[in-house]
Protein backbone atom coordinates (compact mmCIF):
# COMPACT_ATOMS: atom_id res chain seq x y z
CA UNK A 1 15.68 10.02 -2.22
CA UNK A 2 12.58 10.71 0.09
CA UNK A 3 11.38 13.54 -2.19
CA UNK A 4 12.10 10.72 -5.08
CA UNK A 5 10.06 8.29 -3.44
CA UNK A 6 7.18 11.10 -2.59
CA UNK A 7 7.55 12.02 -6.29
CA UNK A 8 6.82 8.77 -7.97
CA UNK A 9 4.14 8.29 -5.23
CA UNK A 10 1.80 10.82 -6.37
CA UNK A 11 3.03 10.75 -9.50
CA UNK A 12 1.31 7.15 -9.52
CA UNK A 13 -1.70 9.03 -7.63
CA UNK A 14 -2.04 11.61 -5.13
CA UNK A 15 -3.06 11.40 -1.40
CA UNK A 16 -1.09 8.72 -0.40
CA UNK A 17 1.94 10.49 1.65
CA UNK A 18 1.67 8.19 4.69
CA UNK A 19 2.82 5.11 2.06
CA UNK A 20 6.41 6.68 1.79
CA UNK A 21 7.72 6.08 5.05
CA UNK A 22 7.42 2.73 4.02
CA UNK A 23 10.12 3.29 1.75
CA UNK A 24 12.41 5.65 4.15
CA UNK A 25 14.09 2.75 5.75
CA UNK A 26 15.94 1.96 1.97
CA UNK A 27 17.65 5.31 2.26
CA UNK A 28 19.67 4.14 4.79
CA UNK A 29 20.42 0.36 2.96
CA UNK A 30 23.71 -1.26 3.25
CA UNK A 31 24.70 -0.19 -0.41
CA UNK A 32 24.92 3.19 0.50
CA UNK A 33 26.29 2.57 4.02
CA UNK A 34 28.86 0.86 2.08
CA UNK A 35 29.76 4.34 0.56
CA UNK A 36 28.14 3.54 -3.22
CA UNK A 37 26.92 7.17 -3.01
CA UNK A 38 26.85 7.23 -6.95
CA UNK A 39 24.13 4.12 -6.95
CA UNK A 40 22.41 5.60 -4.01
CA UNK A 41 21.96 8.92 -6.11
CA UNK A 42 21.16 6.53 -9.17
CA UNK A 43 18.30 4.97 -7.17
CA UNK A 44 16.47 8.39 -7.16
CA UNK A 45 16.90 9.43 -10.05
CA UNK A 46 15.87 6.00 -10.64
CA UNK A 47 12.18 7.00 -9.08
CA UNK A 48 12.08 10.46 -10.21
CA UNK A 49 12.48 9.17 -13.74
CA UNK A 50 9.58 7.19 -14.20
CA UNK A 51 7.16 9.21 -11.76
CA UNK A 52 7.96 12.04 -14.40
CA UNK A 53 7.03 9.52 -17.23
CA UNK A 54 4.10 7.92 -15.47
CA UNK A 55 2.73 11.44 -14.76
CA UNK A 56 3.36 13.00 -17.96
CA UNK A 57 2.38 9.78 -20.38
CA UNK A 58 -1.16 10.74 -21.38
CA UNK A 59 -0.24 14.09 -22.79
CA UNK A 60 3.60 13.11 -23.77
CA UNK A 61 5.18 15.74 -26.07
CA UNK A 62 8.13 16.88 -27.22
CA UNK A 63 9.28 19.19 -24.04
CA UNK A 64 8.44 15.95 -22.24
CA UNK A 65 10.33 13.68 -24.54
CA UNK A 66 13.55 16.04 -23.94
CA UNK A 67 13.09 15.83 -19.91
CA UNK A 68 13.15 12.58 -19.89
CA UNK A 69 15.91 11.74 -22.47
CA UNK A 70 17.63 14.45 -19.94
CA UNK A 71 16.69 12.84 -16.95
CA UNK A 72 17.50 9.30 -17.56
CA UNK A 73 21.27 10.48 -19.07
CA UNK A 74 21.56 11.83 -15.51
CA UNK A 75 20.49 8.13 -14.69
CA UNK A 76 23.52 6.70 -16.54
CA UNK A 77 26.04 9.06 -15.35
CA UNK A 78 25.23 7.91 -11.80
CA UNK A 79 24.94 4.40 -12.32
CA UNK A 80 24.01 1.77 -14.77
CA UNK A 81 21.72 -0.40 -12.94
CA UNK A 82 19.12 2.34 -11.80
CA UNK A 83 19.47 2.70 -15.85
CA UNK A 84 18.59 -0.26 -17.41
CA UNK A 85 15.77 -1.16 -14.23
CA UNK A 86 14.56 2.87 -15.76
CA UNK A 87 14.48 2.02 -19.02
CA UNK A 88 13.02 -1.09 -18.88
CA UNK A 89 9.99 0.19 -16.69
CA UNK A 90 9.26 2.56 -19.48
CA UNK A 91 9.28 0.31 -21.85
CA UNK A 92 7.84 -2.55 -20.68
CA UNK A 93 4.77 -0.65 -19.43
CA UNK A 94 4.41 1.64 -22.10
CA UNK A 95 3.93 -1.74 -24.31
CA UNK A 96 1.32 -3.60 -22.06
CA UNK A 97 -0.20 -0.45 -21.69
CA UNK A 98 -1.10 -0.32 -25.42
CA UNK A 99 -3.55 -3.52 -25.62
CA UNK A 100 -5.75 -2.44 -22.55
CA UNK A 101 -6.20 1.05 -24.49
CA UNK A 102 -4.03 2.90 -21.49
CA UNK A 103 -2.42 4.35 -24.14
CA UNK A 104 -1.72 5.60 -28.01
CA UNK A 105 1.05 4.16 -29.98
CA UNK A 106 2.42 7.57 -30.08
CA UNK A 107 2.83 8.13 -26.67
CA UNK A 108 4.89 4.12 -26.36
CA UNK A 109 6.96 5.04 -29.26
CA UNK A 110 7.95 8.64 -28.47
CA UNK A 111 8.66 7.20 -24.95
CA UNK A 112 10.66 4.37 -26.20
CA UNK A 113 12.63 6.79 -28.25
CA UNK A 114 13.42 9.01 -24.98
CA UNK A 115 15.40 6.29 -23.70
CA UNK A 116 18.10 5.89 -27.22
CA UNK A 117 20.60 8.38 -25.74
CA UNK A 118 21.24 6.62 -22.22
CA UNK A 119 20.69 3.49 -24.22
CA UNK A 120 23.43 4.54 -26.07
CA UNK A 121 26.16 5.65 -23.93
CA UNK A 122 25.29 2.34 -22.13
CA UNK A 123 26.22 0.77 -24.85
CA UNK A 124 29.29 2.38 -25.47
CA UNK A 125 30.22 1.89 -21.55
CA UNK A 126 29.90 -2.39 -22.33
CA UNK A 127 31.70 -2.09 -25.47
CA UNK A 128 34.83 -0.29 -23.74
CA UNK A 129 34.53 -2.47 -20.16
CA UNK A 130 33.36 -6.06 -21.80
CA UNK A 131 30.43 -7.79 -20.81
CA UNK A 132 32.23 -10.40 -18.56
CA UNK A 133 30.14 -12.05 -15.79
CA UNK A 134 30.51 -13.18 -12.55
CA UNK A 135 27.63 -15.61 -10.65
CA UNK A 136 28.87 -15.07 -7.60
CA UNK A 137 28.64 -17.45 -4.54
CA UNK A 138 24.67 -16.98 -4.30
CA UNK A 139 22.50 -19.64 -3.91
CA UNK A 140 19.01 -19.86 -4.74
CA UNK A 141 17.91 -20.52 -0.64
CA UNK A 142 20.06 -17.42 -0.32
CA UNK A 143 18.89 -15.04 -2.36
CA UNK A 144 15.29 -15.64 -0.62
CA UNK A 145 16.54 -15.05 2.72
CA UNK A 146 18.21 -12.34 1.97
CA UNK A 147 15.23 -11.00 0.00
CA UNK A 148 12.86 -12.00 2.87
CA UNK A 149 14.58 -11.17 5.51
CA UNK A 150 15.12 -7.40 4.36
CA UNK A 151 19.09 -8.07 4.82
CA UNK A 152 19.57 -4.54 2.94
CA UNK A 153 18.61 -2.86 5.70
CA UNK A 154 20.79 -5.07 8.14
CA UNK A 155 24.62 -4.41 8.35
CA UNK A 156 26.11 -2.75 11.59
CA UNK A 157 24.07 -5.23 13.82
CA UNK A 158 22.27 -8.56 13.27
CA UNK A 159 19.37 -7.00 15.86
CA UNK A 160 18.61 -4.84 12.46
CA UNK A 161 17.41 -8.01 10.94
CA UNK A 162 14.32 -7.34 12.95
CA UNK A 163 13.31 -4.09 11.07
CA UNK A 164 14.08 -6.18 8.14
CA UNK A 165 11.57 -8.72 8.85
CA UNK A 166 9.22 -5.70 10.34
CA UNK A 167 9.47 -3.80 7.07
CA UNK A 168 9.28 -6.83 4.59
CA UNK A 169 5.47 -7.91 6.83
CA UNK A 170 4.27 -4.19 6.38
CA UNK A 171 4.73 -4.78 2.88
CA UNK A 172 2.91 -8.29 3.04
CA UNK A 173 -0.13 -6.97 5.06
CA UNK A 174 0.24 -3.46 2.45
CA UNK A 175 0.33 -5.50 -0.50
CA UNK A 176 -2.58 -8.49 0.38
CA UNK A 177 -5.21 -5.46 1.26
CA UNK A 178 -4.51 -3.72 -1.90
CA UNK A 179 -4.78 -7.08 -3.53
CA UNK A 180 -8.33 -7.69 -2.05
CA UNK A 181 -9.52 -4.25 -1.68
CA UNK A 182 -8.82 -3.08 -4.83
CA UNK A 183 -8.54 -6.59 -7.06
CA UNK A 184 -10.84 -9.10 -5.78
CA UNK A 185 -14.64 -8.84 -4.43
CA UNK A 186 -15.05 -5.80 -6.67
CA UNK A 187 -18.00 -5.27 -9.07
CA UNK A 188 -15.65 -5.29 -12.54
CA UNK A 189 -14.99 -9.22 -11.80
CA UNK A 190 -12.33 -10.52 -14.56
CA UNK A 191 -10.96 -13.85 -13.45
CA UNK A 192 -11.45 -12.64 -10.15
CA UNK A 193 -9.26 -9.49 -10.96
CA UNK A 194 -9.24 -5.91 -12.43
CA UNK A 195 -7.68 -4.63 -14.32
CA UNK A 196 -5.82 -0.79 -14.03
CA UNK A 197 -2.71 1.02 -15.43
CA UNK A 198 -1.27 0.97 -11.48
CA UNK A 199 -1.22 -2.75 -11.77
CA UNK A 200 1.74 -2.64 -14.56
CA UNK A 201 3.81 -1.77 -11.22
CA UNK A 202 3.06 -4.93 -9.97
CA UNK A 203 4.14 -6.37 -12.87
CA UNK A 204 7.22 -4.55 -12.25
CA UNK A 205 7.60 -5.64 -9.17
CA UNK A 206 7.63 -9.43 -10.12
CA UNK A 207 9.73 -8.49 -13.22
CA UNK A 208 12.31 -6.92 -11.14
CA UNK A 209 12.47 -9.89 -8.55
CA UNK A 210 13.29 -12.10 -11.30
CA UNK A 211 16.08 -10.33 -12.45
CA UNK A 212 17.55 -10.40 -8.91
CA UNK A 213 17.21 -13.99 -9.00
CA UNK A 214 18.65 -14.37 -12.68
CA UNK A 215 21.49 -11.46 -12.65
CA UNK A 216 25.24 -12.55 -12.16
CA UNK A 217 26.71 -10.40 -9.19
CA UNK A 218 29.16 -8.66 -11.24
CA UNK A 219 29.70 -7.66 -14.57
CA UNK A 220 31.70 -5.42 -16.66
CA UNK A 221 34.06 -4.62 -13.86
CA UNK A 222 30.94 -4.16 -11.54
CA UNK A 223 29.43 -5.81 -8.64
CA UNK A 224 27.33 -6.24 -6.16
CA UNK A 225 24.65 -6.14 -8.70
CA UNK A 226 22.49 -8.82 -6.85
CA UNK A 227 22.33 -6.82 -3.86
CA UNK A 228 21.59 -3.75 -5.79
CA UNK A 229 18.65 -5.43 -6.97
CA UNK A 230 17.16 -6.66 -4.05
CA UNK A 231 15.84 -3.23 -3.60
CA UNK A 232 13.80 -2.40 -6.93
CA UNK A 233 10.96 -4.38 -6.23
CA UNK A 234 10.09 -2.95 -2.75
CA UNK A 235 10.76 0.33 -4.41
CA UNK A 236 8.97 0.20 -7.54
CA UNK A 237 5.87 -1.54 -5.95
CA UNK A 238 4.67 1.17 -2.98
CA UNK A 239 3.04 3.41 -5.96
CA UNK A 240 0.93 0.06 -6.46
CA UNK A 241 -0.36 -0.37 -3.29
CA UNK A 242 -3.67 0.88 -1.90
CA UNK A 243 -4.38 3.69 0.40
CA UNK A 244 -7.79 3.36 0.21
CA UNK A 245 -8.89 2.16 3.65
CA UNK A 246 -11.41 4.13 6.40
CA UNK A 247 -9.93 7.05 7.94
CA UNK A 248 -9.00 5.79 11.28
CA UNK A 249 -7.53 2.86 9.59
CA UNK A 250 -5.42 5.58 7.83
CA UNK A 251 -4.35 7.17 10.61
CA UNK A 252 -3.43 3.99 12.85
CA UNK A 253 -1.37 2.86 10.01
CA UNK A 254 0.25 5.99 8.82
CA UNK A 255 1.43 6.24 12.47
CA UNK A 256 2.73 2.69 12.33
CA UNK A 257 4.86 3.07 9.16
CA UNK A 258 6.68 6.25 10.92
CA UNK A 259 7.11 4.80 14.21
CA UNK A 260 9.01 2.07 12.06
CA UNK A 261 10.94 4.86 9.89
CA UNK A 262 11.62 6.48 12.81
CA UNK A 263 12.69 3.51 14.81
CA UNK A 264 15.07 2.20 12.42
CA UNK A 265 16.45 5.50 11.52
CA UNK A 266 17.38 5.65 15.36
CA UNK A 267 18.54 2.38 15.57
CA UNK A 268 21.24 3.38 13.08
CA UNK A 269 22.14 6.61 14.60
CA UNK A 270 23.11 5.07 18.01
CA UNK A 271 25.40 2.70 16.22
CA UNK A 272 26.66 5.73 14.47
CA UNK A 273 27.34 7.56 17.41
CA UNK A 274 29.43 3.98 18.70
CA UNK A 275 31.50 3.69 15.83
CA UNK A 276 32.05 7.37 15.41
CA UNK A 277 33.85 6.94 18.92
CA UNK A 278 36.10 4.82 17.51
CA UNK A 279 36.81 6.58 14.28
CA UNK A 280 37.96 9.41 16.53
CA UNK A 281 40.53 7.63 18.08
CA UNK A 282 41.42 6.43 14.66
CA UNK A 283 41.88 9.97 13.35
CA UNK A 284 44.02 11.11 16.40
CA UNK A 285 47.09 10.85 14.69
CA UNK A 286 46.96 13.63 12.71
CA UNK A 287 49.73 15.81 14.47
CA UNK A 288 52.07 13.32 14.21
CA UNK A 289 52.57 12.77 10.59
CA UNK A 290 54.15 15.02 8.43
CA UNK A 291 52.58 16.83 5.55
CA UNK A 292 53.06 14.56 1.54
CA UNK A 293 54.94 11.59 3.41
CA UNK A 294 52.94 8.10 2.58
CA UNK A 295 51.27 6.27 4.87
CA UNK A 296 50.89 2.69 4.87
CA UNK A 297 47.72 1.85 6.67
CA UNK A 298 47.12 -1.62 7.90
CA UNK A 299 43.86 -3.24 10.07
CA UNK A 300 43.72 -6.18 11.75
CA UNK A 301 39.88 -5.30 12.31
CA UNK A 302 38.13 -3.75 9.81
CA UNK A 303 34.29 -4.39 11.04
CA UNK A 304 35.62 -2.63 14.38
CA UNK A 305 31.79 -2.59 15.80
CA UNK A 306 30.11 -2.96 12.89
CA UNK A 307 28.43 -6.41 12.20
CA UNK A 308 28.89 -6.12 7.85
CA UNK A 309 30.74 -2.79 6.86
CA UNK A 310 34.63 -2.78 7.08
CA UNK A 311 34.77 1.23 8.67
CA UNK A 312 38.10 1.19 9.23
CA UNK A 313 39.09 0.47 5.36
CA UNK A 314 38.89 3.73 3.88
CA UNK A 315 38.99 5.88 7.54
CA UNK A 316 42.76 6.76 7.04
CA UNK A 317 41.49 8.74 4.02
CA UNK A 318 41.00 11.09 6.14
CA UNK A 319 45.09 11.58 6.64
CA UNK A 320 45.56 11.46 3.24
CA UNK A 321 42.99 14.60 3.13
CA UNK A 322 44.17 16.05 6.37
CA UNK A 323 47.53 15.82 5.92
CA UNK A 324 47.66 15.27 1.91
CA UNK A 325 49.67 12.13 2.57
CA UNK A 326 49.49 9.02 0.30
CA UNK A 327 47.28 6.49 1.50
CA UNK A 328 48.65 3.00 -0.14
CA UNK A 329 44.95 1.20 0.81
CA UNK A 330 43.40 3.36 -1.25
CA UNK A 331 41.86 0.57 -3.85
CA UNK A 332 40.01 3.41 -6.24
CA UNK A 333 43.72 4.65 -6.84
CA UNK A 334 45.19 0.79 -8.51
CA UNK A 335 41.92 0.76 -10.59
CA UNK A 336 40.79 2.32 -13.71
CA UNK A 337 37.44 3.54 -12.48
CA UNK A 338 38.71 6.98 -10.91
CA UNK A 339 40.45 9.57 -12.37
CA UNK A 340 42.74 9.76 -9.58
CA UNK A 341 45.91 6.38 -10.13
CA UNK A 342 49.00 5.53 -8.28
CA UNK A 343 52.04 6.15 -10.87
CA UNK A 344 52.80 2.54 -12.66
CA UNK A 345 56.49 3.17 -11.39
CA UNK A 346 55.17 3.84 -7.58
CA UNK A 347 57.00 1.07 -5.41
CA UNK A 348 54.60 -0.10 -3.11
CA UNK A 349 52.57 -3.48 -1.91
CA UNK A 350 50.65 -5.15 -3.69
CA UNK A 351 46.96 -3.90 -2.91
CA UNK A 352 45.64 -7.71 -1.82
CA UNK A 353 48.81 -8.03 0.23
CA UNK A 354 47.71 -4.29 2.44
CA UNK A 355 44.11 -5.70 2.67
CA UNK A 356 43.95 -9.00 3.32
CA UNK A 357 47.87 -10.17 3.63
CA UNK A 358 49.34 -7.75 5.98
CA UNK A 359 51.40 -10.28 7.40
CA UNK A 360 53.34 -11.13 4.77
CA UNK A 361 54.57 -7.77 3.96
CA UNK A 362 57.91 -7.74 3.65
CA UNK A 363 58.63 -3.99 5.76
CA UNK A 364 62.59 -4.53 4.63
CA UNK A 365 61.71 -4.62 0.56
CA UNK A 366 59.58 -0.99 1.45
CA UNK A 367 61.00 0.91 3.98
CA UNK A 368 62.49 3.48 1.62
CA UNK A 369 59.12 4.12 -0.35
CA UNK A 370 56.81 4.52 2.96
CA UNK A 371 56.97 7.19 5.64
CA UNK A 372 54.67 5.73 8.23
CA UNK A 373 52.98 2.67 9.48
CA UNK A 374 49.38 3.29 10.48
CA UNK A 375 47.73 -0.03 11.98
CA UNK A 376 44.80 -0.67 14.08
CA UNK A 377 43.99 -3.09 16.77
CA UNK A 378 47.68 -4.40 16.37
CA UNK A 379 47.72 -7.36 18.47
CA UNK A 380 50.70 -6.38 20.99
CA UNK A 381 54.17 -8.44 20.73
CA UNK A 382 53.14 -10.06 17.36
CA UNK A 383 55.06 -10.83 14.24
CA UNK A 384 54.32 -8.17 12.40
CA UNK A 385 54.80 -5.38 15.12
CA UNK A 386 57.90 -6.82 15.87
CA UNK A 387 59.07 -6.28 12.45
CA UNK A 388 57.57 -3.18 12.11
CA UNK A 389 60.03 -1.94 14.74
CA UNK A 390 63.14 -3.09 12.82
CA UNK A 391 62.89 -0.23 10.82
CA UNK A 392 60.02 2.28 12.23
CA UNK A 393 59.93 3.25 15.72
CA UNK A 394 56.56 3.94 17.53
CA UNK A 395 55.31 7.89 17.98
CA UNK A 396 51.72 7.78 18.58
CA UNK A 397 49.86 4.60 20.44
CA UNK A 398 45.49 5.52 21.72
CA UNK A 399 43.88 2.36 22.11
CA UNK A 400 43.61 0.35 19.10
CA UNK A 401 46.09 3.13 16.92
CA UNK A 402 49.40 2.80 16.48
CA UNK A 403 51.52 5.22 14.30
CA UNK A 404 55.15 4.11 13.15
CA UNK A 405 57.90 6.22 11.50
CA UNK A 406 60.94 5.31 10.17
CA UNK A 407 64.05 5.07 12.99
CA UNK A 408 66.04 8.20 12.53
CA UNK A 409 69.36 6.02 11.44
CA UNK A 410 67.17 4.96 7.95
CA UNK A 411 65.61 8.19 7.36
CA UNK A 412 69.15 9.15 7.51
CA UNK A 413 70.15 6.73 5.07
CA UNK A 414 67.42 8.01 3.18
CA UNK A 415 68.32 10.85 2.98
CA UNK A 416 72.18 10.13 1.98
């Protein structure tokens, strides 16, 4: 993604390195801290897509044409969103660029046509998953705090909040001297502005802020899609802004925008190394479960020490690889977006019931179908552990993990 972001950078125009580690902070956003690796990928190709296009459009052929239609199918097959936010970059400016003579009519229709086979197959993906939409809970005082604010960038601590706001006023001060130095008080006066091909970025920008205030949160099966899109416009408007300011001023703030990269990037890391404590005492279990039993994991605190991201909802995936047991909260398994699915004759709880209801799990109705008990911060003498151990006795307890099996006398029964 940082080689993405350098790409589309120069791509846009050269010399301006320093403008990229205002963009490094967004690698680490709460989408892909969240584990949407495929989106995260999709946001790079996302950049590497149109810096190709915007660097290649004056002298567009047909090798180009192919990269691109290449390119931006690699696009789709990560994620839709970085797709259609591609697409419609190309489009949009190769159209506006056509009335300001930026370019030919053949190079806006040969790069409209690049985009028909993603187009396509993302047509094909809303014809076979339905266009359904869902608004979500967003209102529209939230959506500008959260876009404000920088809240992408905030999720294992509310302190991170602060790099938000630091990150969204380098943009401010970024984006009101390229405004001035390279828009206004200028000697091609037009309505007070002038007029370039980088300014269709801007353009962009605006474009793509709308859309995060118009989109529904989820569609076709998706979501998230609001958050997603908080992050476009940052992204697509750093090739607009200027780095053409005196050398020291250079220097003092190139310096400034990696001391914040550099900050926040540590800021992350030592609640990394926190939580990775505590995912180590999750994982200690190991040697006592068997190998190809299933596990049914429950937590009573997902955040753990995280502020936003639930790390302890997919951490006993790492028994199902370590010990290739069956992990019953694994949610990709009871949908149809993975290739890997629980059998439809698999007796097991309901998936809302393991996340959210774990009380009311009836340990009686499944104590034939599930090996082990795997629960975290298990509050001690409660309900539920004290109906756990009507039928699974206790093997393995380190801090907040406690391991269950099934008493010998039903295993035995089991067995019979």
């Amino acid at each position: 993604m940082a080689l993405a972001m350098l790409y589309l950078v120069n791509a846009v125009e050269g010399d301006r390195m320093p403008l990229v580690f205002l963009g490094f902070p967004f690698i680490y956003n709460y989408l892909f801290l969240m584990g949407f690796y495929n989106f995260s990928l999709g946001l790079a190709m996302f950049m590497l897509s149109v810096g190709y296009w915007w660097r290649h459009f004056n002298t567009f052929n047909v090798k180009d044409m192919i990269v691109l239609g290449l390119l931006l199918m690699v696009v789709y097959f990560c994620h839709p969103v970085p797709l259609v936010m591609a697409v419609l970059s190309i489009v949009l400016v190769a159209v506006l660029s056509l009335p300001h003579r930026f370019a030919r009519w053949k190079q806006a229709l040969i790069s409209s046509l690049c985009t028909l086979p993603s187009l396509g197959l993302l047509f094909y993906y809303t014809r076979t998953r339905g266009t359904e939409r869902s608004p979500g809970s967003w209102t529209l005082a939230r959506l500008w705090e959260y876009f404000i604010r920088n809240e992408s960038l905030a999720y294992h601590s509310e302190s991170q909040i602060v790099f938000g706001w630091l990150v969204t006023g380098a943009f401010a001060f970024l984006f009101l001297y390229a405004l001035i130095r390279d828009h206004l008080f200028t000697k091609e006066w037009r309505l007070g502005l002038r007029v370039c091909r980088r300014d269709f970025l801007l353009l962009l920008c605006i474009a793509f802020f709308v859309i995060y205030l118009r989109a529904p949160d989820g569609m076709s099966g998706g979501g998230f899609i609001k958050t997603r899109m908080a992050l476009f416009p940052f992204l697509i408007v750093i090739p607009w802004l200027s780095w053409d300011m005196h050398r020291i001023a250079r220097g003092v703030v190139g310096v400034a925008l990696a001391l914040l990269s550099v900050a926040y990037i540590a800021h992350v890391s030592y609640y990394h190394k926190i939580m990775n404590d505590d995912i180590k005492v999750y994982i200690s279990g190991y040697d006592a479960v068997e190998r190809n039993k299933v596990i049914l994991p429950l937590g009573f605190d997902y955040l753990g020490k995280s502020w936003r991201i639930g790390i302890f909802v997919h951490t006993p995936g790492y028994y199902g690889y370590e010990t290739g047991c069956i992990n019953l909260i694994n949610y990709e398994a009871s949908t149809d977006y993975f290739p890997t699915v629980f059998k439809p004759d698999f007796h097991r709880p309901p998936l809302e019931m393991v996340h959210v209801k774990q009380t009311e799990i009836d340990f009686a109705e499944y104590k034939d179908d599930i090996d082990y008990v795997l629960t975290w911060a298990l509050e001690p003498g409660s309900d539920v552990e004290t109906r756990i151990l009507e039928y699974y006795s206790l093997i393995r307890h380190n801090g907040n993990l406690k391991i269950f099996t099934r008493t010998t006398a039903e295993r035995q029964i089991f067995a019979d």
